[in-house]
Protein backbone atom coordinates (compact mmCIF):
# COMPACT_ATOMS: atom_id res chain seq x y z
CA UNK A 1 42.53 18.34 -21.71
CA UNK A 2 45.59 16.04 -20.63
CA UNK A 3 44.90 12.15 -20.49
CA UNK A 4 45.22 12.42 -17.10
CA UNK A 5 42.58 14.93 -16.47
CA UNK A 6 40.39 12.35 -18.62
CA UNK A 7 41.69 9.33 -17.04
CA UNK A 8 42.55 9.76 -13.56
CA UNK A 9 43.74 6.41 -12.83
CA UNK A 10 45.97 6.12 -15.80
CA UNK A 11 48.54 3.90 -14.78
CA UNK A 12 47.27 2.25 -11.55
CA UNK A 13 46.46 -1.68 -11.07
CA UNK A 14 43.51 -2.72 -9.01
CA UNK A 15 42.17 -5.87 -7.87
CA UNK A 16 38.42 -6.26 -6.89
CA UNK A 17 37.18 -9.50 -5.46
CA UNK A 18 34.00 -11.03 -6.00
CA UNK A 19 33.68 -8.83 -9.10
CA UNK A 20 31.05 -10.76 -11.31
CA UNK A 21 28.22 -9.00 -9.94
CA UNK A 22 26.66 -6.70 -7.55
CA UNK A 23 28.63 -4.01 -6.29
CA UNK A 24 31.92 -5.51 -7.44
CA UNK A 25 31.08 -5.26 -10.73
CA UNK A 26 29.87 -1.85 -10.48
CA UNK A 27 33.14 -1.03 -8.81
CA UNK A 28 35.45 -3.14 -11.40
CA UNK A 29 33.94 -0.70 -14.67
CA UNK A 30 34.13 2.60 -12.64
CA UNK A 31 37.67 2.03 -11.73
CA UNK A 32 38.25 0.77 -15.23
CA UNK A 33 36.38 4.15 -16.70
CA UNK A 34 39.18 5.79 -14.70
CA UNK A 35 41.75 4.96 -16.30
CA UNK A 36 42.87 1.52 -14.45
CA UNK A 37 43.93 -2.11 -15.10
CA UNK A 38 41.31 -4.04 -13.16
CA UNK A 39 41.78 -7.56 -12.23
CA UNK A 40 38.62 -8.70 -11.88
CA UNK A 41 38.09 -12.52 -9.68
CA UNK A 42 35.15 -14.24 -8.50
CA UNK A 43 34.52 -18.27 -8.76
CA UNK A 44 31.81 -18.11 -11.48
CA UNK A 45 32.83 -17.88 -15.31
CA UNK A 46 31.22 -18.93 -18.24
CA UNK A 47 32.42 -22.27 -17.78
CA UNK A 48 31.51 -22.48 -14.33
CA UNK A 49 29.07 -21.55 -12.12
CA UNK A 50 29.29 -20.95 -7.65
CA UNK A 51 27.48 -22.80 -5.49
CA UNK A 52 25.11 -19.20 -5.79
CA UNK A 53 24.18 -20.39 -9.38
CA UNK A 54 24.14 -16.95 -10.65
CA UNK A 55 24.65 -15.82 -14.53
CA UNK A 56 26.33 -13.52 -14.20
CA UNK A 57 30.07 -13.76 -14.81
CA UNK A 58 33.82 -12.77 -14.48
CA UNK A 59 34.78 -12.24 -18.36
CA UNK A 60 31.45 -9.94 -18.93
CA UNK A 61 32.63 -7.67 -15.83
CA UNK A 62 35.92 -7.38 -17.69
CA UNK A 63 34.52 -6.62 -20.84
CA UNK A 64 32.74 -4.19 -19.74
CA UNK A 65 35.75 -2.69 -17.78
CA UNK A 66 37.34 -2.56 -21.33
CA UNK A 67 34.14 -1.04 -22.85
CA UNK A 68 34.53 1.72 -19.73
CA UNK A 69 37.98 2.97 -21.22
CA UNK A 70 40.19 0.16 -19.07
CA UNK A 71 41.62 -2.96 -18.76
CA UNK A 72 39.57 -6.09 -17.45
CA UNK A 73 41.30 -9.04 -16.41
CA UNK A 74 39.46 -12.02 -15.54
CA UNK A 75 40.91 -14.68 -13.54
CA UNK A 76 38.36 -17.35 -11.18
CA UNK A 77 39.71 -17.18 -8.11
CA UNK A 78 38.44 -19.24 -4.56
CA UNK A 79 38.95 -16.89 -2.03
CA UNK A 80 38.77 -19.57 0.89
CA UNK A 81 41.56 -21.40 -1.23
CA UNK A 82 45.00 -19.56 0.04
CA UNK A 83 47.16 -21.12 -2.91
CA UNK A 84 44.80 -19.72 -5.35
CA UNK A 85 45.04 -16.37 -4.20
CA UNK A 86 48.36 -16.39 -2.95
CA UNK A 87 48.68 -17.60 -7.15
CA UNK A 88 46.70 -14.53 -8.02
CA UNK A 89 49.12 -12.09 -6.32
CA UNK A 90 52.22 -13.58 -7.97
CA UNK A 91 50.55 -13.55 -11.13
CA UNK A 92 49.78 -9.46 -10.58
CA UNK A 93 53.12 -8.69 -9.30
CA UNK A 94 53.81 -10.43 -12.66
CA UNK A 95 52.57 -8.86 -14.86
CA UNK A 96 51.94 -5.69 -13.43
CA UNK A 97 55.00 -5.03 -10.87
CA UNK A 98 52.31 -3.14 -8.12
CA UNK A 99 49.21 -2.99 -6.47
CA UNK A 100 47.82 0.42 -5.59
CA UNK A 101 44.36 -0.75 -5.00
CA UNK A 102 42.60 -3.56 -3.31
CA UNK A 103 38.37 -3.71 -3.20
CA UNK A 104 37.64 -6.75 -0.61
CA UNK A 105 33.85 -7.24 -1.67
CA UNK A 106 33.75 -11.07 -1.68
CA UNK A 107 30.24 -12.41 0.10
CA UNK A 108 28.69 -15.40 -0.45
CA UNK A 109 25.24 -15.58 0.60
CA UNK A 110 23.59 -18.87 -0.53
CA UNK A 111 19.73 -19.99 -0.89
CA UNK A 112 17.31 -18.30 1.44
CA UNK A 113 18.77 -16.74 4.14
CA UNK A 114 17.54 -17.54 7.87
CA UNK A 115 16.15 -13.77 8.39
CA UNK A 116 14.98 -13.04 11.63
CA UNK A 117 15.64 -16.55 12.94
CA UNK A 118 18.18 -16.58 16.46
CA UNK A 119 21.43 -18.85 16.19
CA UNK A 120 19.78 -21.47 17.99
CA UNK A 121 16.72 -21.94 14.92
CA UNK A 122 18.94 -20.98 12.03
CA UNK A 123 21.09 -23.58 9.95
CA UNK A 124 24.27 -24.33 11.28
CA UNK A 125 25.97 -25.25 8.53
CA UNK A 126 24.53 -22.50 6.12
CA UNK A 127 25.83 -20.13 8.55
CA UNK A 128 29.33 -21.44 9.20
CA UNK A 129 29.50 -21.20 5.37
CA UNK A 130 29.10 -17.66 5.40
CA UNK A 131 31.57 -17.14 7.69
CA UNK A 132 33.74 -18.41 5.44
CA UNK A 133 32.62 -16.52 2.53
CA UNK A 134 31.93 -13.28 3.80
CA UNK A 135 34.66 -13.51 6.85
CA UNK A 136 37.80 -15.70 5.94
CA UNK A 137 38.12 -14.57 2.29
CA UNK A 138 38.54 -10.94 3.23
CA UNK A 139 41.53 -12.02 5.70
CA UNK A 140 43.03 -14.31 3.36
CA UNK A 141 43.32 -11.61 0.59
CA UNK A 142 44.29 -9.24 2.79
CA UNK A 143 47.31 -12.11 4.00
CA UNK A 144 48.64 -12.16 0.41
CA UNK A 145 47.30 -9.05 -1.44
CA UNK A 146 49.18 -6.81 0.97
CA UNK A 147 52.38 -6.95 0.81
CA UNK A 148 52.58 -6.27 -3.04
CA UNK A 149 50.22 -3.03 -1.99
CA UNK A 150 52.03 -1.35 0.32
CA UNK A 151 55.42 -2.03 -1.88
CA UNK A 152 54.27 1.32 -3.55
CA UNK A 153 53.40 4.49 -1.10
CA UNK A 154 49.84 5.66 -1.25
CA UNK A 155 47.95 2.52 -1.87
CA UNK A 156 43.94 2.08 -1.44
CA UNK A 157 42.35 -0.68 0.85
CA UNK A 158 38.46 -1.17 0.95
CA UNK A 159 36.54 -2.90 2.74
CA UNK A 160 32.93 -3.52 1.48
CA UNK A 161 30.20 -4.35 4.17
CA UNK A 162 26.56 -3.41 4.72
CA UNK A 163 25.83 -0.27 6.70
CA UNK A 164 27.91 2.30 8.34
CA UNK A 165 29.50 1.27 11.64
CA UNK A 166 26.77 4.05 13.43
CA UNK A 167 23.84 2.05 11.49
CA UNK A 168 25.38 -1.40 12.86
CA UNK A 169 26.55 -0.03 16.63
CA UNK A 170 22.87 0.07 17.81
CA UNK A 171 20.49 -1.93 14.57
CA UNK A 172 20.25 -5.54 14.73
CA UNK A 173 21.05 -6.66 11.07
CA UNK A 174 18.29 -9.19 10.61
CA UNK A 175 20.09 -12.83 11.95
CA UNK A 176 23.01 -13.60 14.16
CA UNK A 177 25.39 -14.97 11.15
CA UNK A 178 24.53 -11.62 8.79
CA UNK A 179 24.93 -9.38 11.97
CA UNK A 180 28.09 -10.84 12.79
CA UNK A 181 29.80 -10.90 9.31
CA UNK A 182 29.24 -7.46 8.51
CA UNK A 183 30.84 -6.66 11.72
CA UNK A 184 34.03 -8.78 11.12
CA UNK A 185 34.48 -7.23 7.78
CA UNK A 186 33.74 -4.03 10.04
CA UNK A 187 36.52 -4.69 12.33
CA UNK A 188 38.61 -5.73 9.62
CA UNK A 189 39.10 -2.50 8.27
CA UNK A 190 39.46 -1.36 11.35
CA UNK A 191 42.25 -3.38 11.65
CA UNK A 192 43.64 -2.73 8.80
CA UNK A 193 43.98 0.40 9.57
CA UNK A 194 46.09 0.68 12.01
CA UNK A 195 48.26 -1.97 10.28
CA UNK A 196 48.36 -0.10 7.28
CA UNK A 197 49.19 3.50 8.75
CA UNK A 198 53.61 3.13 8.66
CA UNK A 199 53.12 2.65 4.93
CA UNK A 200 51.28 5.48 3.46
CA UNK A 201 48.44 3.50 2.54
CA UNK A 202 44.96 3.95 3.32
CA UNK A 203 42.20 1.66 4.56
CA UNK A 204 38.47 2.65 4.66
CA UNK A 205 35.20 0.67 5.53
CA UNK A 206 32.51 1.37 2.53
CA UNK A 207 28.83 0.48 2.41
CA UNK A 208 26.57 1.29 -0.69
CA UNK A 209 23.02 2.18 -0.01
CA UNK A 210 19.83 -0.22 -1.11
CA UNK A 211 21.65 -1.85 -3.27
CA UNK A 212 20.28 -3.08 -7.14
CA UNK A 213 21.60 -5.89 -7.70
CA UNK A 214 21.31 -8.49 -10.00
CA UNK A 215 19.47 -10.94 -7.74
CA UNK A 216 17.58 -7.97 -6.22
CA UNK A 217 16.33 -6.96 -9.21
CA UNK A 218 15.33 -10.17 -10.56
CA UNK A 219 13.53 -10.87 -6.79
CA UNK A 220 11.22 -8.07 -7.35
CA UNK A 221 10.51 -8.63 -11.23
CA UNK A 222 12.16 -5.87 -12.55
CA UNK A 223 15.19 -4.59 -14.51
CA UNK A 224 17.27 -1.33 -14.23
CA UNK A 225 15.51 0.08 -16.87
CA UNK A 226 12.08 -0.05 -15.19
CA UNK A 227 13.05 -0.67 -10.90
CA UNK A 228 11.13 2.03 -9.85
CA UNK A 229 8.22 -0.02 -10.74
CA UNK A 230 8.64 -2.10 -7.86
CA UNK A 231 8.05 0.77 -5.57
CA UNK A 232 4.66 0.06 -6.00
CA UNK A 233 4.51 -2.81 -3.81
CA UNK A 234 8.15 -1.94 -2.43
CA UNK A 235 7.59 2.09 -1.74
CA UNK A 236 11.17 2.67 -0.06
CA UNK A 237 12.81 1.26 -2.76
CA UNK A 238 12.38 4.58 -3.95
CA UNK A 239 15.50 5.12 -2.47
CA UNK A 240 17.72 2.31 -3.79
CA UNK A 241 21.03 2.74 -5.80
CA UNK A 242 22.67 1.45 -9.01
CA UNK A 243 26.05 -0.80 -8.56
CA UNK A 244 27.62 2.12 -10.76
CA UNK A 245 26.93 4.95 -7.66
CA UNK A 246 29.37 2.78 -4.77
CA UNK A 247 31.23 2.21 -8.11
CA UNK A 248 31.63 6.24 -8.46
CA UNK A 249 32.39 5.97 -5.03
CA UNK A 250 35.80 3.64 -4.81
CA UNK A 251 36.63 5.65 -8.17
CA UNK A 252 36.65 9.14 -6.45
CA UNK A 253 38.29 7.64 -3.36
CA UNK A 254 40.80 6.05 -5.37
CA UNK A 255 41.29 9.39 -7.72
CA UNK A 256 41.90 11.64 -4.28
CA UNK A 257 45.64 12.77 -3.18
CA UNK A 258 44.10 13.65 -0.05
CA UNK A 259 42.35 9.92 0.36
CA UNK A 260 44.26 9.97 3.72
CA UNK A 261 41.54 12.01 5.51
CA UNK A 262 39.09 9.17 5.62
CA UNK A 263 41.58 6.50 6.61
CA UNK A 264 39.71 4.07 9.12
CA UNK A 265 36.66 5.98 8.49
CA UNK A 266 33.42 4.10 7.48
CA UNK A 267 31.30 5.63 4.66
CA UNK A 268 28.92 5.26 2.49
CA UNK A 269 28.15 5.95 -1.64
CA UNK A 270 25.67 8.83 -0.64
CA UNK A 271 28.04 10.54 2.32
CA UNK A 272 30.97 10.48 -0.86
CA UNK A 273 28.68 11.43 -3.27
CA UNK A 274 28.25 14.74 -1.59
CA UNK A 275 31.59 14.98 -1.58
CA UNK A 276 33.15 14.39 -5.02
CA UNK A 277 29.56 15.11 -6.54
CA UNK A 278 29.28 11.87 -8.71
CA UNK A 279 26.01 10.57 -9.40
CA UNK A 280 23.87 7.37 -9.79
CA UNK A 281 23.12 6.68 -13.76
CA UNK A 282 19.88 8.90 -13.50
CA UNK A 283 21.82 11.72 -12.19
CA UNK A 284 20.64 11.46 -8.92
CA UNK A 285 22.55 11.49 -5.54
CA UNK A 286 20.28 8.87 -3.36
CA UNK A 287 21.61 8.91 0.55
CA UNK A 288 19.84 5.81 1.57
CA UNK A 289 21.66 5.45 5.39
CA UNK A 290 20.39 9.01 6.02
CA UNK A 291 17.24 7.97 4.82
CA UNK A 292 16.86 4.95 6.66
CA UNK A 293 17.60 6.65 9.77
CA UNK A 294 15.57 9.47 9.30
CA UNK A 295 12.40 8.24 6.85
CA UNK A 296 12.06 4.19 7.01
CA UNK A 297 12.89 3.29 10.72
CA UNK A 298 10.93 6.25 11.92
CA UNK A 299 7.89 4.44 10.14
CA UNK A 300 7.39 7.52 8.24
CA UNK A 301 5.73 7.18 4.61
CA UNK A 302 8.08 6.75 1.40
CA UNK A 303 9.17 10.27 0.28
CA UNK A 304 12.77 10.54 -0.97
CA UNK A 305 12.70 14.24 -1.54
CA UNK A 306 15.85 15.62 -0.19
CA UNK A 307 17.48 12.19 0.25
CA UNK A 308 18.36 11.67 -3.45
């Protein structure tokens, strides 16, 4: 077996944004089990915590890229700061010479959100601020991060957000600053794609399913070892995914000398699983947007069978 059969991303540089937890992280190891040099950014280290006051950091998601089989590179990085990231890009074009793939999953959701609260009762402030997290960063990267991508034909733009765009067109997404955000990032990539299209690269909106995050986990008492636990007060978290599975997700995308096909397309972790037939760590292929549509909105009882 060749080292490129075993390491399909031998070779290529990525940078993934807001990579010390969640999804990013789980995205920053796959693509560094495949083979690639990940630079890995996010404003907490071990130093220095966010404004989220999480634990969770920027040099563990690059050791644990190394521990995949890749390279980790950790570097904090503001997002809303355009010097620092404009810094960042000079500093990969540096070292590496190219960018072939760019994972825009910065967010920035702080203290309790104002769910189902209209504009006019949520906080103004808390809201602006997540416009500027989950909105601004994504077009500042983009600004900088771009023109070191495309330098080198077939690059890899996605976009990270929270449902598909047929979830979003018609579902209200719990408060007016939430909804909106997910559908900038939304409209980002679609963007993006039509900017991107004279130079062979490829932009694509992604959403992972329930996701089980760090915070998520922690909210309902439980670890990855033991979530399905929390079905028992949570039943359709029965259907929830591991950061690796969207992580499996970006790899295979990235991986795919046909990634064209699904340029400006928006898709999901279990619509790609059934594609490239990854799984989640327990070997199981949950399709939670289906399953929302088709099992939870319909008020129907929890039963994943068929759905993962």
């Amino acid at each position: 077996m060749t080292e490129e059969t075993v390491k399909p991303l031998a070779g290529k540089v990525a940078l993934v944004t807001g990579g010390s937890r969640a999804a990013g992280r789980g995205i920053a190891v796959e693509l560094g089990a495949a083979g690639a040099t990940v630079y890995v950014t996010a404003r907490t280290t071990r130093a220095q915590r966010s404004e989220m006051n999480r634990p969770e950091t920027i040099e563990e998601t690059a050791e644990l890229i190394d521990a995949a089989g890749g390279r980790g590179i950790a570097v904090q990085v503001d997002h809303t700061e355009p010097e620092q990231v404009k810094a960042l890009v000079e500093r990969i074009d540096a070292e590496q010479g190219a960018l072939h793939i760019l994972v825009n999953d910065i967010w920035g959701q702080t203290g309790e959100p104002d769910w189902d609260k209209s504009v006019w009762e949520s906080n103004l402030e808390a809201g602006l601020r997540l416009f500027r997290l989950g909105v601004e960063t994504h077009a500042i990267t983009s600004h900088f991060a771009l023109p070191l991508l495309i330098r080198t034909p077939g690059g890899l733009v996605v976009e990270m957000t929270d449902g598909t765009d047929e979830f979003n067109a018609t579902n209200y997404r719990v408060s007016f600053f939430y909804d909106v955000a997910k559908g900038a990032v939304s409209r980002m990539a679609f963007a993006l794609a039509h900017e991107l299209k004279p130079y062979d690269a490829t932009a694509i909106l992604l959403t992972p399913g329930w996701l089980r995050s760090e915070a998520m986990l922690e909210g309902f008492g439980v670890t990855e070892e033991n979530w399905r636990d929390a079905t028992e007060k949570i039943p359709h978290f029965a259907i929830s995914e591991s950061p690796s599975y969207v992580g499996r997700a970006v790899a295979a995308l990235a991986a795919d000398p046909e990634v064209s096909r699904y340029h400006g397309k928006s898709l999901s972790s279990g619509e790609l699983a059934q594609v490239y037939g990854f799984t989640d760590l327990d070997g199981s292929q949950p399709d939670a947007w289906r399953y929302i549509v088709e099992v939870e909105s319909q008020g129907k009882p929890a039963d994943t069978t068929g759905y993962r």
